[in-house]
C-alpha atoms as a PDB file:
ATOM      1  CA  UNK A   1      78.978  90.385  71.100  1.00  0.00           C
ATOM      2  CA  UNK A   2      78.336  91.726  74.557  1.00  0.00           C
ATOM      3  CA  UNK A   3      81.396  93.655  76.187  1.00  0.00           C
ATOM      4  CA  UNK A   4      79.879  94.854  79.309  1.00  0.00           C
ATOM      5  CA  UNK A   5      81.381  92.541  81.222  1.00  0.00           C
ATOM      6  CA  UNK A   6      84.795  93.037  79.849  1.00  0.00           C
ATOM      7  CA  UNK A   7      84.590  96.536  80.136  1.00  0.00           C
ATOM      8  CA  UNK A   8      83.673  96.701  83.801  1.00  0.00           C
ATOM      9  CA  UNK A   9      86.878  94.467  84.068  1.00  0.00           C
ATOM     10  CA  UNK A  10      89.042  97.091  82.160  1.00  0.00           C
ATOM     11  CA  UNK A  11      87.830  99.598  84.079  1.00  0.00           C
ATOM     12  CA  UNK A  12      89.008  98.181  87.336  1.00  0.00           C
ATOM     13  CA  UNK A  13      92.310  97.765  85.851  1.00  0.00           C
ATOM     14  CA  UNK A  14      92.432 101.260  84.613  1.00  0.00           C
ATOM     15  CA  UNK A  15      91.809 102.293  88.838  1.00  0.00           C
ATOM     16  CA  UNK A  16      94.204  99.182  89.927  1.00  0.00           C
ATOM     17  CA  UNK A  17      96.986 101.073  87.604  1.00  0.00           C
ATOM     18  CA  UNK A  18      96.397 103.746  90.256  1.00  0.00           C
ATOM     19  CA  UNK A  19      98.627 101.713  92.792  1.00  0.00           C
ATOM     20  CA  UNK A  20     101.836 102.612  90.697  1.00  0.00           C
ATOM     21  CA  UNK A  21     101.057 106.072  92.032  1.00  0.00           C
ATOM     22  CA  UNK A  22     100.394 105.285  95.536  1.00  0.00           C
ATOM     23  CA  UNK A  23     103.789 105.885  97.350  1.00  0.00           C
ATOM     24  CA  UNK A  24     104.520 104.437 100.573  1.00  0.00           C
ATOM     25  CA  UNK A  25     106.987 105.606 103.690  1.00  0.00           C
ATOM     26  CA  UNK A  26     109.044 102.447 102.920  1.00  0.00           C
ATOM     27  CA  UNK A  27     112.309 103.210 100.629  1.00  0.00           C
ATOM     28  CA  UNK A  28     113.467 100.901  98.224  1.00  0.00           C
ATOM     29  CA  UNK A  29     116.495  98.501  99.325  1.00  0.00           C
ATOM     30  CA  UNK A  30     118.956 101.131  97.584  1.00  0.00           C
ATOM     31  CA  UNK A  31     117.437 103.490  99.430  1.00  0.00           C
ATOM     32  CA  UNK A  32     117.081 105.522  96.126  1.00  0.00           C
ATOM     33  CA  UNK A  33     113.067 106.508  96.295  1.00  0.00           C
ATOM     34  CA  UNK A  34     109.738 105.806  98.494  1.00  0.00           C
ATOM     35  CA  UNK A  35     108.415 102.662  97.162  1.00  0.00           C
ATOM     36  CA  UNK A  36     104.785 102.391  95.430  1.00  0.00           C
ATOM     37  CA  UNK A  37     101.978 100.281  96.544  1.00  0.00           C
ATOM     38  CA  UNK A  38     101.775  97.995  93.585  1.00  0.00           C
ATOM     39  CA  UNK A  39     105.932  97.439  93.935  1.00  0.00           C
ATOM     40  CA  UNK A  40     105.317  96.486  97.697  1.00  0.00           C
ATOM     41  CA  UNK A  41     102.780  94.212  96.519  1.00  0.00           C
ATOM     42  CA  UNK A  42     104.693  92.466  94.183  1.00  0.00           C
ATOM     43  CA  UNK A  43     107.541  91.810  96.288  1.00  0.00           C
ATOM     44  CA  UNK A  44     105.409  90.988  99.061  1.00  0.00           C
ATOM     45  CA  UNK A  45     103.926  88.072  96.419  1.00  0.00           C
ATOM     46  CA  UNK A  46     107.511  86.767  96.331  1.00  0.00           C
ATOM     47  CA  UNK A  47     108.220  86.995 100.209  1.00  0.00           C
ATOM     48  CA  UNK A  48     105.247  84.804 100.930  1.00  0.00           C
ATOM     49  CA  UNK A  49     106.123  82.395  98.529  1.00  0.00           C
ATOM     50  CA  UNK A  50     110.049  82.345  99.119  1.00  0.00           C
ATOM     51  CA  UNK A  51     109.124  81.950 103.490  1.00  0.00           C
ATOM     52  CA  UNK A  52     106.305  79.351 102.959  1.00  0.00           C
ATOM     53  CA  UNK A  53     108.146  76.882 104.324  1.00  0.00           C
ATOM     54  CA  UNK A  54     108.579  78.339 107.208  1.00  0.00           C
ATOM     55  CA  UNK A  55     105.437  79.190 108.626  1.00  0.00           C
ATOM     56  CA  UNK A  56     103.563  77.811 111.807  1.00  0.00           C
ATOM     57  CA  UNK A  57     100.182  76.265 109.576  1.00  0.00           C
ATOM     58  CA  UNK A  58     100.937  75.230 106.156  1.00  0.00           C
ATOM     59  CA  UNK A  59      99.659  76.937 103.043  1.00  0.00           C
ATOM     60  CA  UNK A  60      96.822  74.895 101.332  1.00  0.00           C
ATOM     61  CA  UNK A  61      95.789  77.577  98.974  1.00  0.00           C
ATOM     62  CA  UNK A  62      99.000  79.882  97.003  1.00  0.00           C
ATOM     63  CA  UNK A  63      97.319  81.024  94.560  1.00  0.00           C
ATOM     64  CA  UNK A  64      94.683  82.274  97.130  1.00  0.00           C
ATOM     65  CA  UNK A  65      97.216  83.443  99.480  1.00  0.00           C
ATOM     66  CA  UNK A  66      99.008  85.680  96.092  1.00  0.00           C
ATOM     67  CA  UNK A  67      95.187  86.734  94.429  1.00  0.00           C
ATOM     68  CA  UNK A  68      95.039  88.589  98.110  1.00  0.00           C
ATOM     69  CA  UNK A  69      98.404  89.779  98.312  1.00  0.00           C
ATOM     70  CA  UNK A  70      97.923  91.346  94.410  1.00  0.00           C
ATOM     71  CA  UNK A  71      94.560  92.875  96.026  1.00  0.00           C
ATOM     72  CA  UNK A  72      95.637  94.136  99.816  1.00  0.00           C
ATOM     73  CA  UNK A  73      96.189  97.493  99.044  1.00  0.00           C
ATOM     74  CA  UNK A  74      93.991  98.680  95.833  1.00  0.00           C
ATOM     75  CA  UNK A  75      92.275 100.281  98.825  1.00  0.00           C
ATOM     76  CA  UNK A  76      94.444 102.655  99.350  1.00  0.00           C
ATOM     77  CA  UNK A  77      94.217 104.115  96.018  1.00  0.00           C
ATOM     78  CA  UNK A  78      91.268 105.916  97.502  1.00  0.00           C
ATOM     79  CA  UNK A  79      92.007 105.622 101.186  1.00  0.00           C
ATOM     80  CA  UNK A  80      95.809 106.167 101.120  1.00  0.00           C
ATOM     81  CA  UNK A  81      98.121 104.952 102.732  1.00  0.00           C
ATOM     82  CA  UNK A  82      99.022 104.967 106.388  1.00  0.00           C
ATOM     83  CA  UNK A  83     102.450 104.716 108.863  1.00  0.00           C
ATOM     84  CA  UNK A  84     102.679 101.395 110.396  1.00  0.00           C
ATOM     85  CA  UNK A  85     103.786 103.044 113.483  1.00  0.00           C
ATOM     86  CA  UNK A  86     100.807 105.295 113.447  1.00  0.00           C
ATOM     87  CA  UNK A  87      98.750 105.972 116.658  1.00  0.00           C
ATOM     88  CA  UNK A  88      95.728 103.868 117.307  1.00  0.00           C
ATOM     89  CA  UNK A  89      93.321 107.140 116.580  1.00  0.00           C
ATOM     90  CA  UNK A  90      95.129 107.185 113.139  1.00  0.00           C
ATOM     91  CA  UNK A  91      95.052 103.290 112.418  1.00  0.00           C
ATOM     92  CA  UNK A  92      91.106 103.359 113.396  1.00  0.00           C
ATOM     93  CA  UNK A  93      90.606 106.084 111.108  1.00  0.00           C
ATOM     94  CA  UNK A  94      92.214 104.347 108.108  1.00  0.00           C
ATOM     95  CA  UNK A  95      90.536 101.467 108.686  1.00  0.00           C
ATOM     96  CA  UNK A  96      87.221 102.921 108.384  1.00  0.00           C
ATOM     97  CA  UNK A  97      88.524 104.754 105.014  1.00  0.00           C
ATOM     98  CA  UNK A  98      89.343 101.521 103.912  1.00  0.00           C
ATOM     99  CA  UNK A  99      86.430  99.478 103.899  1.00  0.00           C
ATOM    100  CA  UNK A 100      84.335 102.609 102.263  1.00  0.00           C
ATOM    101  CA  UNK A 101      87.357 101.923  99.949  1.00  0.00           C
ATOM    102  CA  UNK A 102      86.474  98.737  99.340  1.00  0.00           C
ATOM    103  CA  UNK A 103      82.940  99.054  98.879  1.00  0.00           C
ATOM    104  CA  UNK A 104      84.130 101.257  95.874  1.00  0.00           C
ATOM    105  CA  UNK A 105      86.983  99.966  94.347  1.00  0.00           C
ATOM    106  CA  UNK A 106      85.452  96.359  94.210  1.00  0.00           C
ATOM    107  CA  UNK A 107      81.836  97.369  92.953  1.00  0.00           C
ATOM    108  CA  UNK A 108      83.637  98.376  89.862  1.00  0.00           C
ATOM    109  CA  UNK A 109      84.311  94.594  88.795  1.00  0.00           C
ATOM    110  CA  UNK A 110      81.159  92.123  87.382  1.00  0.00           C
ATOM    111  CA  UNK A 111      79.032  91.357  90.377  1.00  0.00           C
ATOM    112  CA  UNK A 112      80.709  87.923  91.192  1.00  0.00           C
ATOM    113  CA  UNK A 113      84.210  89.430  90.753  1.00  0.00           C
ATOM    114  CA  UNK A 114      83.900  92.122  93.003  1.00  0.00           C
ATOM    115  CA  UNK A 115      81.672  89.346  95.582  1.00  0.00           C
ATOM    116  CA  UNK A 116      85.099  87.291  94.994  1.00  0.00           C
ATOM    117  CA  UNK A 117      87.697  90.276  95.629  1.00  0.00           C
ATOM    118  CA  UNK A 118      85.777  91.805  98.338  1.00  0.00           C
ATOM    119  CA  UNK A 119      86.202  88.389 100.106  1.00  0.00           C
ATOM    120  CA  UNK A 120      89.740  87.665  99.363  1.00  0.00           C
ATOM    121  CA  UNK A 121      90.233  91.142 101.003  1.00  0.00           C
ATOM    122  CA  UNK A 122      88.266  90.789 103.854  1.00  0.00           C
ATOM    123  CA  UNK A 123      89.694  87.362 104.626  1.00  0.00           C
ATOM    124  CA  UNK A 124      93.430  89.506 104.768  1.00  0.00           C
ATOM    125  CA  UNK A 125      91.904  91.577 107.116  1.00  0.00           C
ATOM    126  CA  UNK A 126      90.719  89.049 109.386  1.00  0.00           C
ATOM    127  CA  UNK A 127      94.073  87.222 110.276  1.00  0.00           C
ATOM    128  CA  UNK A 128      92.797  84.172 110.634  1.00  0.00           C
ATOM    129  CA  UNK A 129      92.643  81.788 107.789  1.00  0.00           C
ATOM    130  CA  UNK A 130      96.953  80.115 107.109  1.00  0.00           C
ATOM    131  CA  UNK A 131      96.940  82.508 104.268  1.00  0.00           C
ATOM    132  CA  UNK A 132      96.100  85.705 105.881  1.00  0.00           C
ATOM    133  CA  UNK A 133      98.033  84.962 108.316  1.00  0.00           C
ATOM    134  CA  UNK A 134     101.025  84.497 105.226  1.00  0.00           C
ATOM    135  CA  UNK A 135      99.895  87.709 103.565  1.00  0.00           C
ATOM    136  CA  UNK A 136     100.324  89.987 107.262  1.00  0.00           C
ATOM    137  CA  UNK A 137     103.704  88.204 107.837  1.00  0.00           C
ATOM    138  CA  UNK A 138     105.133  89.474 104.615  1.00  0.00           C
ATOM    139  CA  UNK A 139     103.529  93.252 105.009  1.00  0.00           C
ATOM    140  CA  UNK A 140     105.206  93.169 108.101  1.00  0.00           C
ATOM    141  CA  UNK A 141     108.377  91.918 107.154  1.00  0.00           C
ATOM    142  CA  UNK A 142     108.813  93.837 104.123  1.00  0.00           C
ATOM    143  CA  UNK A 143     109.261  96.975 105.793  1.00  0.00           C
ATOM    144  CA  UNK A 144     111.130  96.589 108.845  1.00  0.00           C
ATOM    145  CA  UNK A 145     113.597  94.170 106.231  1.00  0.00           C
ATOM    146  CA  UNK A 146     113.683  97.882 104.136  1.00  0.00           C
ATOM    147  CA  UNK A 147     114.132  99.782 107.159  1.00  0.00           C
ATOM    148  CA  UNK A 148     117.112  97.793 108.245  1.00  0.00           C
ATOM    149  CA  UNK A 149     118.759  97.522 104.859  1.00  0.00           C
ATOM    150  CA  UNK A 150     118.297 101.195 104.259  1.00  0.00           C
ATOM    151  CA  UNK A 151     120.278 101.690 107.848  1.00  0.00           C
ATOM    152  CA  UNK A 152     116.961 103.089 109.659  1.00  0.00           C
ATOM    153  CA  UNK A 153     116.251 105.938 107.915  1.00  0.00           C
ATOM    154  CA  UNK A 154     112.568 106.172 107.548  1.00  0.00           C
ATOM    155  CA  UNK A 155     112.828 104.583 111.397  1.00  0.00           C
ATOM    156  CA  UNK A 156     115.054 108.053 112.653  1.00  0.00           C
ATOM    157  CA  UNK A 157     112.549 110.535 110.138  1.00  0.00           C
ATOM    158  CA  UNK A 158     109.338 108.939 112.214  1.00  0.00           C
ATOM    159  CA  UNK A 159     111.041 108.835 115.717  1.00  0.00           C
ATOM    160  CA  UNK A 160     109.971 104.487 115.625  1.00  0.00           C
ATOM    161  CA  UNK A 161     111.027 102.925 118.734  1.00  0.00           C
ATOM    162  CA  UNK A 162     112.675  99.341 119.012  1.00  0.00           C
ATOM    163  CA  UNK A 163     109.245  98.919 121.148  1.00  0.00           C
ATOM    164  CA  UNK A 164     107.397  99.694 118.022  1.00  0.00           C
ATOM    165  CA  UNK A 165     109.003  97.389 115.331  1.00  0.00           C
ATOM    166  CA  UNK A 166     108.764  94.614 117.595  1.00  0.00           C
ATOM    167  CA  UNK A 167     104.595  95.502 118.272  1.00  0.00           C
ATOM    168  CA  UNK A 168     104.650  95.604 114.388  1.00  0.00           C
ATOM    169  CA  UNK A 169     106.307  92.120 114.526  1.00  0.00           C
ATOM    170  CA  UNK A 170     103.958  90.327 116.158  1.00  0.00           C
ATOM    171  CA  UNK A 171     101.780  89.701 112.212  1.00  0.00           C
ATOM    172  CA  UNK A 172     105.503  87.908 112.324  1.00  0.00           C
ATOM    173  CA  UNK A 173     105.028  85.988 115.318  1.00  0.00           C
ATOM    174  CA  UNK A 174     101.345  84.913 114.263  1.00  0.00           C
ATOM    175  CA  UNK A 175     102.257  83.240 111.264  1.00  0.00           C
ATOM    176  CA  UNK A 176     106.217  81.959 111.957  1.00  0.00           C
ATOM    177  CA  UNK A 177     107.329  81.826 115.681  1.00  0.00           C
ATOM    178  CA  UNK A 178     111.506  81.090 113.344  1.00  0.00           C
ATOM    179  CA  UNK A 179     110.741  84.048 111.099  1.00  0.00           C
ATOM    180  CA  UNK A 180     109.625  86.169 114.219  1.00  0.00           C
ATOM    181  CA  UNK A 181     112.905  85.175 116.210  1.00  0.00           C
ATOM    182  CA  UNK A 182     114.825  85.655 113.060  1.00  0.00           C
ATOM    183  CA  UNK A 183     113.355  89.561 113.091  1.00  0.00           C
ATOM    184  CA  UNK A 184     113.992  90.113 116.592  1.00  0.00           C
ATOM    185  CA  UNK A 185     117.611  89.296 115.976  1.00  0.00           C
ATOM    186  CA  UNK A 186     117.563  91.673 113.313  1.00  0.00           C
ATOM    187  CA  UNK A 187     116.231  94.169 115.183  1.00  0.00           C
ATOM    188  CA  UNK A 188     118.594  93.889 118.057  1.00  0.00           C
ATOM    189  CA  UNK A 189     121.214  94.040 115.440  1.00  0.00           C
ATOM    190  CA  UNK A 190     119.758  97.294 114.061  1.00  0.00           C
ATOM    191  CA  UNK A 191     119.565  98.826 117.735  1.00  0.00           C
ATOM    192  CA  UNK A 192     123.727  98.185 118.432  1.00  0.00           C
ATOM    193  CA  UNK A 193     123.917  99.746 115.061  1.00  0.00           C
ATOM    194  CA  UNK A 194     122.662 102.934 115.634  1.00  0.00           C
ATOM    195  CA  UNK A 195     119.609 102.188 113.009  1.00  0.00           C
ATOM    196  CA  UNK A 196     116.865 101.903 115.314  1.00  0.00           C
ATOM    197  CA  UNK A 197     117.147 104.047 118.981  1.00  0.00           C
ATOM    198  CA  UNK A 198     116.313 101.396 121.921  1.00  0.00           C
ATOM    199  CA  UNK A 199     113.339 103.908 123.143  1.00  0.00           C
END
């Protein structure tokens, strides 16, 4: 029997693995350590799934919408990862390192697998299809929910503005105008706090 194909697939799992390592600026909700790509992708999975029912255009494809959630960020085991609140210099640059990334990562997988990922990830970055749309609501939510829970922390380390979390919000606002007021709330809340500094 022919394994080729199998072990082209193994092999991408062996680099996908690679996420665990990948640790992003975002803390965990206990505040306790940085969390890892493949953790923020997970819990992303269940965000999108638990706020479904609250977005602007209805889901017609899950498990589409949770294949490129799983996938999002295998980029950045070669392209690394990047501060939301970076400058728009920084953001270009990382987006550049990120579809080389892609061209990588992806070409590992069978020929029609890595077709089939490579779309699923391009579609994310586009924005435009009900389920990207989904997917950048809970990458955006995900952090500025960690930032408040962890009482601004990484917010007051990085200098982030209220200015900037709500530019960040507006993935939020494309995909659920109640989830979007829901953050700004939150955000005002984290301001009176003393979380998040007003400018």
């Amino acid at each position: 029997m022919d394994f080729s194909r199998l072990e082209r697939q193994l092999e991408f799992l062996r680099e996908a693995d690679k996420a665990k390592s990948v640790f992003r600026n975002t803390l965990l909700l206990d505040a306790s350590r940085r969390e890892n790509d493949a953790e923020h992708s997970w819990h992303m999975a269940i965000c999108a799934i638990l706020f479904a029912e609250y977005l602007d255009e209805p889901i017609t494809n899950m498990n589409r919408l949770l294949q490129m959630i799983m996938l999002h960020d295998v980029v950045e085991i070669y392209a690394g990862d990047t501060l939301a609140y970076a400058n728009a210099a920084d953001k270009a640059a990382q987006s550049d390192r990120e579809k080389d990334a892609a061209d990588k990562i992806f070409a590992i997988l069978p020929e029609d697998q890595g077709k089939e990922f490579r779309s699923l990830w391009d579609e994310f970055e586009s924005r435009i299809t009900p389920e990207a749309k989904c997917a950048h609501l809970a990458d955006a939510f995900m952090p500025v929910y960690h930032n408040y829970m962890t009482k601004g922390k990484k917010w007051r380390e990085f200098r982030v503005t209220k200015d900037k979390v709500l530019l960040r919000c507006q993935e939020i606002k494309k995909g659920s105008d109640s989830l979007y007021k829901f953050m700004c709330s939150l955000i005002d809340d984290a301001v009176q706090k003393g979380y998040l500094p007003a400018e």
